[in-house]
C-alpha atoms as a PDB file:
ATOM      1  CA  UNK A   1       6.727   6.763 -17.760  1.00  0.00           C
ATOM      2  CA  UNK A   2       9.751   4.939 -16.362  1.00  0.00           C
ATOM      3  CA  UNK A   3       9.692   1.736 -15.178  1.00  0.00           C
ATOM      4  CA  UNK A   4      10.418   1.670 -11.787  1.00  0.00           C
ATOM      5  CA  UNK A   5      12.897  -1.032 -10.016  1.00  0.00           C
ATOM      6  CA  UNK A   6      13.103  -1.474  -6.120  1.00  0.00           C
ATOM      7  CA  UNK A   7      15.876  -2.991  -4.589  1.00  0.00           C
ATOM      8  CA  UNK A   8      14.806  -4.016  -1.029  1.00  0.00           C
ATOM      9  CA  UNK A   9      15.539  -5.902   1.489  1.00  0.00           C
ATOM     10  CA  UNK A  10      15.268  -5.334   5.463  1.00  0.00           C
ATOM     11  CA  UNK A  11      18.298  -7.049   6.646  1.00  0.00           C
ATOM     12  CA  UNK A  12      21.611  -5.271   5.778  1.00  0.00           C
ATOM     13  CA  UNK A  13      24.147  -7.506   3.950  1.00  0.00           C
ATOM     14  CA  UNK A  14      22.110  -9.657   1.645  1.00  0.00           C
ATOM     15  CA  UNK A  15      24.351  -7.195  -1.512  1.00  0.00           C
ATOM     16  CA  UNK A  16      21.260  -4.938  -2.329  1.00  0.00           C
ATOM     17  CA  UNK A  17      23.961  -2.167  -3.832  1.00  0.00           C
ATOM     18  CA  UNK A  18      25.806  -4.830  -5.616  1.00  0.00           C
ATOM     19  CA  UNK A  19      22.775  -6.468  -7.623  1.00  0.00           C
ATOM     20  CA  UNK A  20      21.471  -2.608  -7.652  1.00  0.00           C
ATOM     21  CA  UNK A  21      24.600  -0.968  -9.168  1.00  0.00           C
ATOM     22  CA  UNK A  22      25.443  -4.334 -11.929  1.00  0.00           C
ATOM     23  CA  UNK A  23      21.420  -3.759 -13.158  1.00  0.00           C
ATOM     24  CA  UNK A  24      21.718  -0.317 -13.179  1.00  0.00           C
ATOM     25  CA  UNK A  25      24.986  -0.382 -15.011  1.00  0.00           C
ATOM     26  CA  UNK A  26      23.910  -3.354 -17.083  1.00  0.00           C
ATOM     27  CA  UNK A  27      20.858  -1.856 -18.599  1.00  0.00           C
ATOM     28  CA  UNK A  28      22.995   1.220 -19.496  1.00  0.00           C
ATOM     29  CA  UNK A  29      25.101  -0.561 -21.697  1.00  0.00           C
ATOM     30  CA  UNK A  30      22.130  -2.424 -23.250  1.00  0.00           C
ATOM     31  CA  UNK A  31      21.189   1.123 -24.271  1.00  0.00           C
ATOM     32  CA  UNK A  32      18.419   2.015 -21.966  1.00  0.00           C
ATOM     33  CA  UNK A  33      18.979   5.419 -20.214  1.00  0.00           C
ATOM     34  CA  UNK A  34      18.832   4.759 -15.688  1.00  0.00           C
ATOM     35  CA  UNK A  35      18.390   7.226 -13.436  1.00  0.00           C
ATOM     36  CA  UNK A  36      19.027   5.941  -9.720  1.00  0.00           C
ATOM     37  CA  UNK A  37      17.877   7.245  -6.343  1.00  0.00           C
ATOM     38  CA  UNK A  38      20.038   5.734  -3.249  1.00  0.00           C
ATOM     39  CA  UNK A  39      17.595   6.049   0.090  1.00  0.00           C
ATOM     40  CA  UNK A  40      20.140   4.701   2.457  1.00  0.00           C
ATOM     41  CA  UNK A  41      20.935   8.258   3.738  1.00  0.00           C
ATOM     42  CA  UNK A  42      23.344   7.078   6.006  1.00  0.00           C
ATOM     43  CA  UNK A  43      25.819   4.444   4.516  1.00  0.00           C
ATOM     44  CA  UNK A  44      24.946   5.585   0.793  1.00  0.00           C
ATOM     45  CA  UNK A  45      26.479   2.601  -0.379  1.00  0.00           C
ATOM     46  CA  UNK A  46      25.104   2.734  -4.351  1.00  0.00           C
ATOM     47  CA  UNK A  47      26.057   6.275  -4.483  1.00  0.00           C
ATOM     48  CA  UNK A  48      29.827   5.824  -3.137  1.00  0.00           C
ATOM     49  CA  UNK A  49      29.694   3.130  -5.250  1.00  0.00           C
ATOM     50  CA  UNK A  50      28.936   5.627  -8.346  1.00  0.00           C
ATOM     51  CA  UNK A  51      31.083   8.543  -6.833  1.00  0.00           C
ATOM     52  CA  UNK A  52      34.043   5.995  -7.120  1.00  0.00           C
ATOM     53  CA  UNK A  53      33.104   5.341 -10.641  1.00  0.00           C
ATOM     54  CA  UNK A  54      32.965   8.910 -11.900  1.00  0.00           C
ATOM     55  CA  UNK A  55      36.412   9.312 -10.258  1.00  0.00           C
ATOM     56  CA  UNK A  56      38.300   6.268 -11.315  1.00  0.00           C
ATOM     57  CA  UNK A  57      36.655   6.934 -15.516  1.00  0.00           C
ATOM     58  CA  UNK A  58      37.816  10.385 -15.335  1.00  0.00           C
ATOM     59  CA  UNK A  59      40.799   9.200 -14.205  1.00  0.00           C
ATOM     60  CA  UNK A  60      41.537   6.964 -16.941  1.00  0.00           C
ATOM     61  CA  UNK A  61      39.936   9.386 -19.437  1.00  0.00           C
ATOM     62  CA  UNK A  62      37.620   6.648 -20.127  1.00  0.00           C
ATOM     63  CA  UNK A  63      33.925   6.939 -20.765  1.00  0.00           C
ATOM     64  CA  UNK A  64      31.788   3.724 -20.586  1.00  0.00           C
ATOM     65  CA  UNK A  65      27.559   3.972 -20.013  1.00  0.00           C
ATOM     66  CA  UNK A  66      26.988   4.350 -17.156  1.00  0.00           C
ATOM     67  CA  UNK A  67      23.395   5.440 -14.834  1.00  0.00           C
ATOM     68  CA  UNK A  68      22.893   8.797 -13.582  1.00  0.00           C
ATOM     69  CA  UNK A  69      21.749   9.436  -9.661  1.00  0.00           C
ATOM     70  CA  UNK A  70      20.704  12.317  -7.870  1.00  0.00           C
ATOM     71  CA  UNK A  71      20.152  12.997  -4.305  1.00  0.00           C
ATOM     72  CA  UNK A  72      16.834  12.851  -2.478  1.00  0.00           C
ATOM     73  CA  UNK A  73      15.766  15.814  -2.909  1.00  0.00           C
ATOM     74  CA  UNK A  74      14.566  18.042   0.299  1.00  0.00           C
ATOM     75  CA  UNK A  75      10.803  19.408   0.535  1.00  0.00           C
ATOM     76  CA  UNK A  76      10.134  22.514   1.735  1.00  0.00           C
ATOM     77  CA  UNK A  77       7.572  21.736   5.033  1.00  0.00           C
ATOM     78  CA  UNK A  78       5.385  24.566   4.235  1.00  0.00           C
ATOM     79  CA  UNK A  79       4.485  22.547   0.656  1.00  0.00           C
ATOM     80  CA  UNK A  80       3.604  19.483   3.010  1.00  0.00           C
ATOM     81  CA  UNK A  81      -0.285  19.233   4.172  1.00  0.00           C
ATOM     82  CA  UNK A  82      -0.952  18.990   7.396  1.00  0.00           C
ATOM     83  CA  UNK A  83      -0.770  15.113   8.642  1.00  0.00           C
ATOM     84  CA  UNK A  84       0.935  14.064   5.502  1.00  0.00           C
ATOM     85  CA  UNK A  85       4.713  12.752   5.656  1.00  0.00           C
ATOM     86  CA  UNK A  86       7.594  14.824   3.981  1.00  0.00           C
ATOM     87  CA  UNK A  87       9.434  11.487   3.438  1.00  0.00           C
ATOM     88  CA  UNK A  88       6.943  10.488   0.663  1.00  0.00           C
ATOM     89  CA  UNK A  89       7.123  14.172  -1.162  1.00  0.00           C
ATOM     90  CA  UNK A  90      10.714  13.640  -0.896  1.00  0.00           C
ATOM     91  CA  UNK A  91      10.691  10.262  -3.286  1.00  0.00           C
ATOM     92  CA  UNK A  92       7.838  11.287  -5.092  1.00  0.00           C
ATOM     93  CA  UNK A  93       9.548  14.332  -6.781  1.00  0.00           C
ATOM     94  CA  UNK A  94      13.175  12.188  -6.656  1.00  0.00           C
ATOM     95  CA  UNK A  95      11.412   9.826  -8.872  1.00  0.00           C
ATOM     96  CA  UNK A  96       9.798  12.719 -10.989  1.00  0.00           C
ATOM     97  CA  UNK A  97      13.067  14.269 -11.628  1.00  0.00           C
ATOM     98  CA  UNK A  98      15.052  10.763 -12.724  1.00  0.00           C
ATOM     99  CA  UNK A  99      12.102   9.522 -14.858  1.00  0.00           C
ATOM    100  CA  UNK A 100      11.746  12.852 -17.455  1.00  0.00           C
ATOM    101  CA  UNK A 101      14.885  10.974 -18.815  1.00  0.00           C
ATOM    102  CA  UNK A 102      15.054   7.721 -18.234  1.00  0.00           C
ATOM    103  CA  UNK A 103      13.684   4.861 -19.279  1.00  0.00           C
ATOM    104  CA  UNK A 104      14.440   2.854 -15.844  1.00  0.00           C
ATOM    105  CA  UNK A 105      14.036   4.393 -12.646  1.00  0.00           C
ATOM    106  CA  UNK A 106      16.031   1.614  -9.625  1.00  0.00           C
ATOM    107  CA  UNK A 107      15.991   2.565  -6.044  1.00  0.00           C
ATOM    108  CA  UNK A 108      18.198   1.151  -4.105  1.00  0.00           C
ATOM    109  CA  UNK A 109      16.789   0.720   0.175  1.00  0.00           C
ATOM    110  CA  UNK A 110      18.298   0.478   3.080  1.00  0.00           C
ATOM    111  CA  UNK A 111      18.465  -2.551   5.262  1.00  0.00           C
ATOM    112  CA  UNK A 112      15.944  -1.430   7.580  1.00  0.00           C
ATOM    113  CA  UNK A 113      12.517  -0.093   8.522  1.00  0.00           C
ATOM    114  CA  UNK A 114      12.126   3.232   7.004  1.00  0.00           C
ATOM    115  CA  UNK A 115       9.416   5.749   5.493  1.00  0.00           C
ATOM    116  CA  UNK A 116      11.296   6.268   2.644  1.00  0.00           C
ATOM    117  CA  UNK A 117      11.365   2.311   2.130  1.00  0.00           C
ATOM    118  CA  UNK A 118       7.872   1.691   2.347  1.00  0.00           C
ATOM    119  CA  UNK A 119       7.049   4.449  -0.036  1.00  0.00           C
ATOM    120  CA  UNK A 120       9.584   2.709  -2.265  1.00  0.00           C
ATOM    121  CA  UNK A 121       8.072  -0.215  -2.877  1.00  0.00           C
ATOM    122  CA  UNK A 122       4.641   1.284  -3.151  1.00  0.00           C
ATOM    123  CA  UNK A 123       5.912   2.694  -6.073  1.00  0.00           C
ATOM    124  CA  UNK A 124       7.802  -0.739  -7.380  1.00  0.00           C
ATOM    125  CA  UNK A 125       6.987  -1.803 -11.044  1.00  0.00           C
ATOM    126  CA  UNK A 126       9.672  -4.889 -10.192  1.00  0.00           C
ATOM    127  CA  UNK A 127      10.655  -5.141  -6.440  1.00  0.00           C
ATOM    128  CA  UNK A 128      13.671  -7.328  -5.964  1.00  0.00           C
ATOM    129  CA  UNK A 129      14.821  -8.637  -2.632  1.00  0.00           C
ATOM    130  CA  UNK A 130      18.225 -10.311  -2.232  1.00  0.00           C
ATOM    131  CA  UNK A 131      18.269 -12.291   0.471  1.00  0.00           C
ATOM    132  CA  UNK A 132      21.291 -14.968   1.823  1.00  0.00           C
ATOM    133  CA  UNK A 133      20.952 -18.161   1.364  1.00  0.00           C
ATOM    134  CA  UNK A 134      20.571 -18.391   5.097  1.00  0.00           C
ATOM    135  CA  UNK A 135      17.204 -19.357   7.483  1.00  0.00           C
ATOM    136  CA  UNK A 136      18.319 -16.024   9.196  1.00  0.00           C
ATOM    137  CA  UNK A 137      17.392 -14.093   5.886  1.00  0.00           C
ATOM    138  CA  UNK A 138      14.810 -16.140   5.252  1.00  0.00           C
ATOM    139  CA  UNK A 139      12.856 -15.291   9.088  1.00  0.00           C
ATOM    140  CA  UNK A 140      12.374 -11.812   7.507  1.00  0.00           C
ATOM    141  CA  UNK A 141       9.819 -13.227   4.826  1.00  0.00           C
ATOM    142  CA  UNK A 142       8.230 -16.250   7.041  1.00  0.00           C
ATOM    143  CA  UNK A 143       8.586 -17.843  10.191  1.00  0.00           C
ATOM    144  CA  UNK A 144       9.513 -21.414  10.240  1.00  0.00           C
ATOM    145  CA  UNK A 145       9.083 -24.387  12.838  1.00  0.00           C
ATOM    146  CA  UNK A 146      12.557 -25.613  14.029  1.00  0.00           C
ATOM    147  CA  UNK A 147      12.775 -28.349  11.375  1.00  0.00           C
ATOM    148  CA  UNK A 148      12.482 -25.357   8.741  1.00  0.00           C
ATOM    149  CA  UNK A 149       9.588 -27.606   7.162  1.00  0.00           C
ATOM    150  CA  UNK A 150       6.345 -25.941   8.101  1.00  0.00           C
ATOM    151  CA  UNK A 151       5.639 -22.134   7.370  1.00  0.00           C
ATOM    152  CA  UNK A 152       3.969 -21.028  10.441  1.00  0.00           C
ATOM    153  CA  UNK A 153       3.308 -17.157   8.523  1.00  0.00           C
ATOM    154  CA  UNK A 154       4.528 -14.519   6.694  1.00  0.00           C
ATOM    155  CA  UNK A 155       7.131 -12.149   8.772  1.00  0.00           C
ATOM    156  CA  UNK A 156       7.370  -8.133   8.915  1.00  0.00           C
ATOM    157  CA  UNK A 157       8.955  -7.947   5.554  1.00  0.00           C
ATOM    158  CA  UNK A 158       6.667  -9.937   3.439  1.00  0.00           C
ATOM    159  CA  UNK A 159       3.816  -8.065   5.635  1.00  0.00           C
ATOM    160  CA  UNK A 160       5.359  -4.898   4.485  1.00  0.00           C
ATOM    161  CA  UNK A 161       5.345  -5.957   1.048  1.00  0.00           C
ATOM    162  CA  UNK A 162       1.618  -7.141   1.479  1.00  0.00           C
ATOM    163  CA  UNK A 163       0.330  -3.582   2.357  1.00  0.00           C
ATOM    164  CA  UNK A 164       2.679  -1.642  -0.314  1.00  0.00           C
ATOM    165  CA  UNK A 165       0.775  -4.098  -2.688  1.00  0.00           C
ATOM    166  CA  UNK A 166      -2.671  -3.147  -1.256  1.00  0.00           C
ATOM    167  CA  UNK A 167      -1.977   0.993  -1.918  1.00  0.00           C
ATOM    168  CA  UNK A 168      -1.024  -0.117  -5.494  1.00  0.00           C
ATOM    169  CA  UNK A 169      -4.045  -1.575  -5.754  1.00  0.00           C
ATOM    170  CA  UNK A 170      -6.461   1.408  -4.063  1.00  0.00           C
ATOM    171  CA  UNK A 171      -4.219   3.301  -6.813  1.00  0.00           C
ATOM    172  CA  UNK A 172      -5.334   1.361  -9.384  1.00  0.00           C
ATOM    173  CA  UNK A 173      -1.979  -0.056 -10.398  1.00  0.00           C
ATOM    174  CA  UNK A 174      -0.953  -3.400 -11.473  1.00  0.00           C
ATOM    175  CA  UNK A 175       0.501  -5.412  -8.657  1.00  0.00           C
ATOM    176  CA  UNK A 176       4.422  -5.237  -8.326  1.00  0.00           C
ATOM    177  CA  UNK A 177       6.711  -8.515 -10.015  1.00  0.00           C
ATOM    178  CA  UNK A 178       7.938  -9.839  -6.872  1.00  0.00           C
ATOM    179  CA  UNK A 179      11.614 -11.330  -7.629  1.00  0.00           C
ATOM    180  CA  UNK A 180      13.182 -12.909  -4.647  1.00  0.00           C
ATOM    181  CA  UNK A 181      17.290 -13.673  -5.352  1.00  0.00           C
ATOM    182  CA  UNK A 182      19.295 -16.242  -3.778  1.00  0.00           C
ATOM    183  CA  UNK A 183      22.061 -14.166  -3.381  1.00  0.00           C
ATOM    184  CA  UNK A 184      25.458 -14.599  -2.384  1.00  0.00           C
ATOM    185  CA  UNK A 185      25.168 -18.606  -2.305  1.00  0.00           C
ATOM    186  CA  UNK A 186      27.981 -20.679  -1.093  1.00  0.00           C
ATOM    187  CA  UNK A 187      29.558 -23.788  -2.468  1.00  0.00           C
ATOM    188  CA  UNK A 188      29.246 -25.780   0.706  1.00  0.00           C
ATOM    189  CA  UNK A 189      26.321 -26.332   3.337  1.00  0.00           C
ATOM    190  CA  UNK A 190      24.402 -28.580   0.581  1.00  0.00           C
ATOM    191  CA  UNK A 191      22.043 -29.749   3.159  1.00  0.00           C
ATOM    192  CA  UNK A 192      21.270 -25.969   3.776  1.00  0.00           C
ATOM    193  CA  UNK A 193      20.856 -25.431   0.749  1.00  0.00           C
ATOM    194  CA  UNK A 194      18.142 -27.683  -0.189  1.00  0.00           C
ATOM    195  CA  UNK A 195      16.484 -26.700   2.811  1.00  0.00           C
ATOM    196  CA  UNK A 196      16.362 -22.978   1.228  1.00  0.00           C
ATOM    197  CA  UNK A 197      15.003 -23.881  -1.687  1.00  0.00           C
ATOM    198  CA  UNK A 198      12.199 -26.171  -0.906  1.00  0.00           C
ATOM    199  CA  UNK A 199      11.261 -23.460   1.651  1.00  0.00           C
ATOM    200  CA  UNK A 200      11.547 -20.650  -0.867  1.00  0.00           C
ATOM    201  CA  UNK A 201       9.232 -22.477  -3.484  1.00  0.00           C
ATOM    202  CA  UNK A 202       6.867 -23.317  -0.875  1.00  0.00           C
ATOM    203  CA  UNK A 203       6.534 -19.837   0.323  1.00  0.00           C
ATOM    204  CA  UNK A 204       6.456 -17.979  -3.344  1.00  0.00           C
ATOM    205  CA  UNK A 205       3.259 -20.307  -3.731  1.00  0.00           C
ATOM    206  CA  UNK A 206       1.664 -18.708  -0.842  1.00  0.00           C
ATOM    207  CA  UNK A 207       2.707 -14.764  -0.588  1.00  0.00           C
ATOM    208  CA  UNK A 208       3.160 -14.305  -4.368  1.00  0.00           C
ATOM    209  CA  UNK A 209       6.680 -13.641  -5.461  1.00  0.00           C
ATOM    210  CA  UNK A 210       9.038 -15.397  -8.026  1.00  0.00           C
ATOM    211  CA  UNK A 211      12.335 -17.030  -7.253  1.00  0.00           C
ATOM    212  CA  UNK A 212      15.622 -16.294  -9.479  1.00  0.00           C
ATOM    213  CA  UNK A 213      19.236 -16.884  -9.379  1.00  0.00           C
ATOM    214  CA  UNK A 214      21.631 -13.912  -7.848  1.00  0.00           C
ATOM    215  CA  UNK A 215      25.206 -13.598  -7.242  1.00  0.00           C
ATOM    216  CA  UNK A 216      27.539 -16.744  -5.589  1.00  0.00           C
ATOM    217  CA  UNK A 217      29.934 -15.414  -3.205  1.00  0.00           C
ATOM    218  CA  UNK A 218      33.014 -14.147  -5.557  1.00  0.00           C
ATOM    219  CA  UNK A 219      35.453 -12.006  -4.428  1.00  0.00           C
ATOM    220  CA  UNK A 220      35.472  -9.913  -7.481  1.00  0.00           C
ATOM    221  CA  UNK A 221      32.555  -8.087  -6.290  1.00  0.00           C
ATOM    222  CA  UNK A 222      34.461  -6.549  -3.149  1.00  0.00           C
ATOM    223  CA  UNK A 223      37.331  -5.822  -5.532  1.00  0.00           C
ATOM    224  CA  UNK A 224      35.609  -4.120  -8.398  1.00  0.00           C
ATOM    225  CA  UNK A 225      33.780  -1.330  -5.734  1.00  0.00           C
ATOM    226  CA  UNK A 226      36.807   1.199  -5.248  1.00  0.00           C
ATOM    227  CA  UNK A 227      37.033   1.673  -8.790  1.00  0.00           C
ATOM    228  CA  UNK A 228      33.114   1.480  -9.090  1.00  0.00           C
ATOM    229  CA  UNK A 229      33.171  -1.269 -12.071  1.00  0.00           C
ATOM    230  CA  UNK A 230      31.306  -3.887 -12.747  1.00  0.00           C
ATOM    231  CA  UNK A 231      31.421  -7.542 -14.325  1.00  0.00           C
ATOM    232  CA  UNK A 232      30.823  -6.050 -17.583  1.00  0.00           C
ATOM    233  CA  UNK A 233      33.524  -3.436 -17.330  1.00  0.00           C
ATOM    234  CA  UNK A 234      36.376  -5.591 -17.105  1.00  0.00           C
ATOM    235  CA  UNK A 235      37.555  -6.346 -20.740  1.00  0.00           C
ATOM    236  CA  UNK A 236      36.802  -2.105 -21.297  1.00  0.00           C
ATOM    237  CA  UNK A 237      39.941  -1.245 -18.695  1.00  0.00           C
ATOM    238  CA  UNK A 238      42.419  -4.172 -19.856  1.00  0.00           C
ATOM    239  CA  UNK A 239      41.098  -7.242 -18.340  1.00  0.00           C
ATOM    240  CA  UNK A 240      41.757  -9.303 -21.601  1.00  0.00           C
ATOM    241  CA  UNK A 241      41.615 -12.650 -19.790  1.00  0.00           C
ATOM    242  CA  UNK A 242      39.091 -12.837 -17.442  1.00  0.00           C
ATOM    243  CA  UNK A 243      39.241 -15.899 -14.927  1.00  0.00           C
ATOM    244  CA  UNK A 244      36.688 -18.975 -14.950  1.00  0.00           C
ATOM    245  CA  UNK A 245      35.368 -17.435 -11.531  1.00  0.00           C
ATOM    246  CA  UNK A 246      34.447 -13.570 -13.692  1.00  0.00           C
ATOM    247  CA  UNK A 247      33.034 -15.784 -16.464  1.00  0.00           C
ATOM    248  CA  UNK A 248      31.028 -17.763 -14.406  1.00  0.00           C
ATOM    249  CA  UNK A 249      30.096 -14.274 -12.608  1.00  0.00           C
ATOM    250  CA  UNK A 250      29.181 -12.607 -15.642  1.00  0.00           C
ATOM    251  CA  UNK A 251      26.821 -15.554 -16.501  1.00  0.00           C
ATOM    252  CA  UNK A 252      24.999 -15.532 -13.051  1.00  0.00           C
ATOM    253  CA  UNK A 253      24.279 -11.737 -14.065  1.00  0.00           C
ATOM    254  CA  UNK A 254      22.987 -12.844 -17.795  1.00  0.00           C
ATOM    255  CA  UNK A 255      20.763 -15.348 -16.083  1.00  0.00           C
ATOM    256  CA  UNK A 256      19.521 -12.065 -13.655  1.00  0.00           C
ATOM    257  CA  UNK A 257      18.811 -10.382 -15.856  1.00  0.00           C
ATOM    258  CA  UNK A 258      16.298 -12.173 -18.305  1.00  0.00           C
ATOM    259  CA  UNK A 259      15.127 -14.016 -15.168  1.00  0.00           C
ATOM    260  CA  UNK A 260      13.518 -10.159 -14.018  1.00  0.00           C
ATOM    261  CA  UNK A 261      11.718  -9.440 -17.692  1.00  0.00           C
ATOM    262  CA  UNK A 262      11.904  -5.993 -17.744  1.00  0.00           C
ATOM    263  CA  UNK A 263       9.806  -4.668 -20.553  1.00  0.00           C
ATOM    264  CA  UNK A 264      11.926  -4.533 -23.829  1.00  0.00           C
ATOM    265  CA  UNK A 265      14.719  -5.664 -22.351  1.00  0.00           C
ATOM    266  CA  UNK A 266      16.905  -8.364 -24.799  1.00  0.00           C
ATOM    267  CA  UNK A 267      19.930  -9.147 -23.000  1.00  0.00           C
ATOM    268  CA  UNK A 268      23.096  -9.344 -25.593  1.00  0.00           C
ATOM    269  CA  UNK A 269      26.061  -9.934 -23.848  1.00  0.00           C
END
């Protein structure tokens, strides 16, 4: 079976379909076949984001790996027991279809409340939540005194987290490898950033989750999504010098990606 990779996050803007589309892509070109499954039915950011790739390779008459998507596929009601939600037949056989090819099955969320999430990340193998190196961010895992030194308790997303966790474990299935990223970090507001960190460490002691490096904020991310390329792309379409800010880019995502251990995952580039 595939191993399944949740992207979540409630809070919109923490660069889920960034960190979802340079895994995706990157495990492609480590040889490992992805199949992907956007539930952000709305905005559809991962999807527009592979859309624009498709058009921009065929454009160039280029082929580089690259993951495969489809959409969430409808469910006839009439198949649906009575009492039971469509939304989770809906991912269930999205994730059936992807994983009869595919070694890596990543699901990207949407920044909000939804069915479709929590059935998500009952199904996570890894879950992986970006969040902002912000104490705005951080009030969706924990609330905080004003001093942001004592944890006062978990908030709704951790809670959420907590019960897709406890229908893993009625389901008999090892618990989910909780990665939080520190995503889209600044170089300034040192003082805030301490004050992240030390908070984040105390609170992956006491809900259970691991903390590992993400993206800075680079401006090569919003330039690369109308062509739908990624860090790893850039020497394939002509970029023979890449600039000390794409360098130091491309070894935030090497540090990603052996910080989330996938299973047989040796990361050579």
């Amino acid at each position: 079976m595939a191993h399944i990779i949740v992207v979540g996050n409630e809070k919109g803007g923490a660069g889920k379909s960034t960190v979802s589309m340079h895994i995706a892509t990157a495990l492609a070109r480590l040889g490992f076949k992805v199949g992907v499954l956007d539930l952000d039915l709305r905005q559809k950011s991962l999807v527009r984001y592979l859309q624009n790739r498709a058009r921009f390779l065929a454009s160039e008459n280029r082929e580089l790996p690259s993951p495969t998507w489809i959409d969430l596929p409808e469910v006839d009601p009439a198949d649906v027991p009575e009492g039971e939600n469509p939304n989770d037949y809906r991912i269930a056989n999205g994730v059936s279809t992807l994983e009869r090819d595919a070694d890596f099955v990543l699901i990207d969320c949407p920044g909000s409340h939804t069915r479709l999430a929590q059935a998500a990340h009952a199904m996570a193998d890894t879950l992986i939540t970006p969040l902002n190196d912000s104490f705005v961010d951080f009030d969706l895992l924990a609330r905080i005194d004003h001093d942001s030194e004592k944890i006062l308790g978990p908030s709704v997303y951790a809670e959420m987290v907590w019960t897709a966790r406890q229908l893993r474990a009625k389901a008999g299935l090892k618990p989910a490898d909780w990665v939080v990223l520190r995503n889209r970090v600044g170089a300034q507001q040192m003082i805030n950033k301490a004050k992240m960190e030390q908070a984040l460490a105390k609170l992956a002691k006491r809900i259970g989750f691991r903390v590992a490096p993400g993206f800075s904020e680079r401006v090569v991310f919003r330039e690369l999504f109308p062509r739908g390329l990624t860090l790893l792309d850039l020497r394939d379409v002509g970029v023979r010098s890449l600039s000390i800010s794409n360098v130091a880019a491309r070894q935030e995502l090497r540090d990603l990606l052996k910080a989330l251990e996938l299973p047989g995952v040796k990361v050579k580039f």
